[in-house]
C-alpha atoms as a PDB file:
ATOM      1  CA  UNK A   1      29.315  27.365 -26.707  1.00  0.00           C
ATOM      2  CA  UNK A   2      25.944  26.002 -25.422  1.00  0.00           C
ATOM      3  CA  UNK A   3      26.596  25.166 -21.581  1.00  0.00           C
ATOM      4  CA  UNK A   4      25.025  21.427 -22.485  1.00  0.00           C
ATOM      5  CA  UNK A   5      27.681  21.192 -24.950  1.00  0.00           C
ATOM      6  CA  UNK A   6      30.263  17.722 -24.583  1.00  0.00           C
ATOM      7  CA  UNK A   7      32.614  17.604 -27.116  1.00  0.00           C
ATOM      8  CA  UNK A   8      30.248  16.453 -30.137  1.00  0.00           C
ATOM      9  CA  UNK A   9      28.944  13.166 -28.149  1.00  0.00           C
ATOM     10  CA  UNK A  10      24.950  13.324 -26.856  1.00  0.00           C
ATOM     11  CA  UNK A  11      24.726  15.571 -24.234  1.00  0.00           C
ATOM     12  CA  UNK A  12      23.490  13.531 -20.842  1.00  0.00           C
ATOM     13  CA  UNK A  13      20.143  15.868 -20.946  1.00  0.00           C
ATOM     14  CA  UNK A  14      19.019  14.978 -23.988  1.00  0.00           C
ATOM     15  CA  UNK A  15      19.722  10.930 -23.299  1.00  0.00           C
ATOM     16  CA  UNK A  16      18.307  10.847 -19.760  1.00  0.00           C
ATOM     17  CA  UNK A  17      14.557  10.303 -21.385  1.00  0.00           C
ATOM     18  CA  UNK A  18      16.242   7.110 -22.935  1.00  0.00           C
ATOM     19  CA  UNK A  19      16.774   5.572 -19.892  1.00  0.00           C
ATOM     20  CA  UNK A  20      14.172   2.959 -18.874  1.00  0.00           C
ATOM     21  CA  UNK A  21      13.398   3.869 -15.749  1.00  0.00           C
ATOM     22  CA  UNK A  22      14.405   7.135 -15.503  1.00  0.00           C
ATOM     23  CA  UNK A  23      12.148  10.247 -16.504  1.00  0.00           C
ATOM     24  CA  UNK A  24       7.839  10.065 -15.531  1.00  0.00           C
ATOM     25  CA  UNK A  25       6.950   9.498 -12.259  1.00  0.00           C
ATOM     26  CA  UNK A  26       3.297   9.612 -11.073  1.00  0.00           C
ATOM     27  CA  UNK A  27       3.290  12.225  -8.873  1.00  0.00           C
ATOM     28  CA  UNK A  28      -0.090  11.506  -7.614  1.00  0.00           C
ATOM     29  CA  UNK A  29       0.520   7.907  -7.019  1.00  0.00           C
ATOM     30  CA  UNK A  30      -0.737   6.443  -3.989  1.00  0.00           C
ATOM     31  CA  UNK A  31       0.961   3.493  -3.046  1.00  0.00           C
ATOM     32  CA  UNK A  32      -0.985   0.822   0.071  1.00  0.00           C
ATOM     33  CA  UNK A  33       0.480  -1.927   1.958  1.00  0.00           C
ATOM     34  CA  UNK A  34      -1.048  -5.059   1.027  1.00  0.00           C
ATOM     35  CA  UNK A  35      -2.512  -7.450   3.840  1.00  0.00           C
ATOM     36  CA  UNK A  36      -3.923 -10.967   3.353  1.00  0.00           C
ATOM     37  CA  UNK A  37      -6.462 -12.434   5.336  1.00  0.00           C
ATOM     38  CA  UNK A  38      -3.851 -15.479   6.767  1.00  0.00           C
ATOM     39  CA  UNK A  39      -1.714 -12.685   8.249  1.00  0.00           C
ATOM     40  CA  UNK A  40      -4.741 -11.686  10.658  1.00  0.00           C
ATOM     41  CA  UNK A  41      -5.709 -15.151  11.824  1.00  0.00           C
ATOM     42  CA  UNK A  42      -2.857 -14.483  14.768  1.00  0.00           C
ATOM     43  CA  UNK A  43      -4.352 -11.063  15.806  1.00  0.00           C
ATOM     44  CA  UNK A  44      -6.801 -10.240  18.340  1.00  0.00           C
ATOM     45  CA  UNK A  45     -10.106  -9.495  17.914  1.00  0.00           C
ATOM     46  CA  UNK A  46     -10.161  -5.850  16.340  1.00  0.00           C
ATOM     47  CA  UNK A  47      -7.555  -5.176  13.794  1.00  0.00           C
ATOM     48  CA  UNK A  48      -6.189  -1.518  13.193  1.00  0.00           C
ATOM     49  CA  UNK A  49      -3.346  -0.162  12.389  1.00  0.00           C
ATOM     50  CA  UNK A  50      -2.086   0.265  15.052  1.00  0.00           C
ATOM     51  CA  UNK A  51      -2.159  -3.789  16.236  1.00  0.00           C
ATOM     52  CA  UNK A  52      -0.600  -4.424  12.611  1.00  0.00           C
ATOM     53  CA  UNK A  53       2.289  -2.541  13.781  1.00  0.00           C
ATOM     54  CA  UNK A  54       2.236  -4.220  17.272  1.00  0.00           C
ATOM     55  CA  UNK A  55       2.045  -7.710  15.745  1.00  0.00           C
ATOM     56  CA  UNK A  56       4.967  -6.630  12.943  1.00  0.00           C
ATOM     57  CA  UNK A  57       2.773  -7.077   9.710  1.00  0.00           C
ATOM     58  CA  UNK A  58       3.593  -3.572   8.853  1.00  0.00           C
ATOM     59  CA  UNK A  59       6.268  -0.949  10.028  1.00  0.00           C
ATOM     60  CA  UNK A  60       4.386   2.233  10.119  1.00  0.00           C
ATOM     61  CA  UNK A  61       0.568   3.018  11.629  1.00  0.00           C
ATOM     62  CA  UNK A  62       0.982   5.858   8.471  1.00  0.00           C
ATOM     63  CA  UNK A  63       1.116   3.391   5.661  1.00  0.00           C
ATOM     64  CA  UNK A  64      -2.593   3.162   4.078  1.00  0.00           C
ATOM     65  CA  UNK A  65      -3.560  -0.527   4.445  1.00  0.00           C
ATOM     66  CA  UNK A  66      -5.681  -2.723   1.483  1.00  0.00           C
ATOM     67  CA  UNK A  67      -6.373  -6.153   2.916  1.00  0.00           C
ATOM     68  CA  UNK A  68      -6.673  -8.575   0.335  1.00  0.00           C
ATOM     69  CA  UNK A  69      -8.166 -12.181   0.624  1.00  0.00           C
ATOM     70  CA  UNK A  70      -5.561 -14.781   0.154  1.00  0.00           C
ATOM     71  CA  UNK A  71      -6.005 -16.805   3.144  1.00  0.00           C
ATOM     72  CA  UNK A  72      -9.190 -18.535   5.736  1.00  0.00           C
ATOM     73  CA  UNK A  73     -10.533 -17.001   8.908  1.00  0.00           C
ATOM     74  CA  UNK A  74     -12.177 -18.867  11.610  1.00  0.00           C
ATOM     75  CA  UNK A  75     -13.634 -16.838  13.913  1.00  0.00           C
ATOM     76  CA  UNK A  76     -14.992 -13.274  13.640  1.00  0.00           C
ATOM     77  CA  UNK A  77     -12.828 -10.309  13.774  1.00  0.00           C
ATOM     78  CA  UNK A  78     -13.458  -6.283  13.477  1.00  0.00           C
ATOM     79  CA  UNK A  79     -11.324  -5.317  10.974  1.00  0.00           C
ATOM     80  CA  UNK A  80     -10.105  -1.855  10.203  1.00  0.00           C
ATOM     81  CA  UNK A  81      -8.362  -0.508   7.157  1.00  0.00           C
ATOM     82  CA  UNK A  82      -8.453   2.063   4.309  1.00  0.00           C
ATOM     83  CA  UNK A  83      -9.198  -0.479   1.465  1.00  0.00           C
ATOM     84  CA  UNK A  84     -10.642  -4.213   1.427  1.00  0.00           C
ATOM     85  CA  UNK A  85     -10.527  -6.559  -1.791  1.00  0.00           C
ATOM     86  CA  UNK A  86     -14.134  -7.924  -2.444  1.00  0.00           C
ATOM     87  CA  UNK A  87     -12.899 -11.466  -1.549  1.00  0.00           C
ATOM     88  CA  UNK A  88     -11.782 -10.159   1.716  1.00  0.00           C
ATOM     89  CA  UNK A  89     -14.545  -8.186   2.588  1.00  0.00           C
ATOM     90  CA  UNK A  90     -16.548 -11.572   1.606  1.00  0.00           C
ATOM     91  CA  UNK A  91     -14.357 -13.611   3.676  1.00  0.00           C
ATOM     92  CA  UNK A  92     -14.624 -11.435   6.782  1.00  0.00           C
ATOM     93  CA  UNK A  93     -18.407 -10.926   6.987  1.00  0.00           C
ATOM     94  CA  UNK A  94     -18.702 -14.806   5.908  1.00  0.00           C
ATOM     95  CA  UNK A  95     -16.784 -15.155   8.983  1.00  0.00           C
ATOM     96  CA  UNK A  96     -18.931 -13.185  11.236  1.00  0.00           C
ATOM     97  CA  UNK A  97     -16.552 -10.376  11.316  1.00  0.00           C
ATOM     98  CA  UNK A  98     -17.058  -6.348  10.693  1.00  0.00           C
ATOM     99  CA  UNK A  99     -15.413  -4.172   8.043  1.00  0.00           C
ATOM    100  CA  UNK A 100     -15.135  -0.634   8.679  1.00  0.00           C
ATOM    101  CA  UNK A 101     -12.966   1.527   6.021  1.00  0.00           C
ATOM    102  CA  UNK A 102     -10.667   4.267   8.006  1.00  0.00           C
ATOM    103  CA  UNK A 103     -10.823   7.698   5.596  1.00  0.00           C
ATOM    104  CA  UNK A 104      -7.752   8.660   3.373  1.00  0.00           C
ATOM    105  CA  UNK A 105      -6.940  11.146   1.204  1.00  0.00           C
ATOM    106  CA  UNK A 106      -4.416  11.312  -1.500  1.00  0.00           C
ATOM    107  CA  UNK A 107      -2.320  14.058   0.258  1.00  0.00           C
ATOM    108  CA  UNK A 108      -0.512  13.765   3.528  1.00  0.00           C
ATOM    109  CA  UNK A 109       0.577  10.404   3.688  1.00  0.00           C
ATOM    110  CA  UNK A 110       4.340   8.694   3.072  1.00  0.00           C
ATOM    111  CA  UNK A 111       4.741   7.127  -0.331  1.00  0.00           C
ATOM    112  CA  UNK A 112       7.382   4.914  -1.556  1.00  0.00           C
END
């Protein structure tokens, strides 16, 4: 007898692909922490990380960050992340504020 083999009915390897949600996962996926722009009207001047996790936007200085640009500022701000929407990055040097992009790579950081 095959060692799959369960009494005539479809053995659970061969119905697992079947399953929605079961079977491909991207292995290279990358996955970032969104930010909008009304979360950072609060914050200090310079934004990183780091004050994200101070200020309890995010949980982890690890995560990589995208701010995107739902959302106003008023007043100039240095903000530092590893992606920015086009809106934002509008919105922040509109604004009088800097954008600086922190490095990332695909390996080495936590995903979900």
């Amino acid at each position: 007898m095959r060692p799959y083999f369960e009494g005539g009915q479809l053995p659970l390897v061969r119905k697992l692909p079947f399953v929605r949600g079961v079977g491909f996962r991207d292995p290279w996926r990358v996955q970032f922490t969104a930010v909008n722009l009304e979360r950072l009207v609060d914050l200090e001047s310079e934004v990183t990380p780091e004050t994200l996790v101070e200020a309890g936007v995010i949980k982890s200085a690890d995560e990589l960050i995208v701010i995107l640009g739902r959302g106003e500022l008023e007043r100039p701000l240095i903000v530092k992340a590893h992606r920015f929407s086009s809106s934002a990055r509008a919105k922040i040097e509109a604004a009088g504020g800097v954008v600086e992009e922190l490095p990332w790579k695909r390996g080495g950081y936590r995903t979900r």
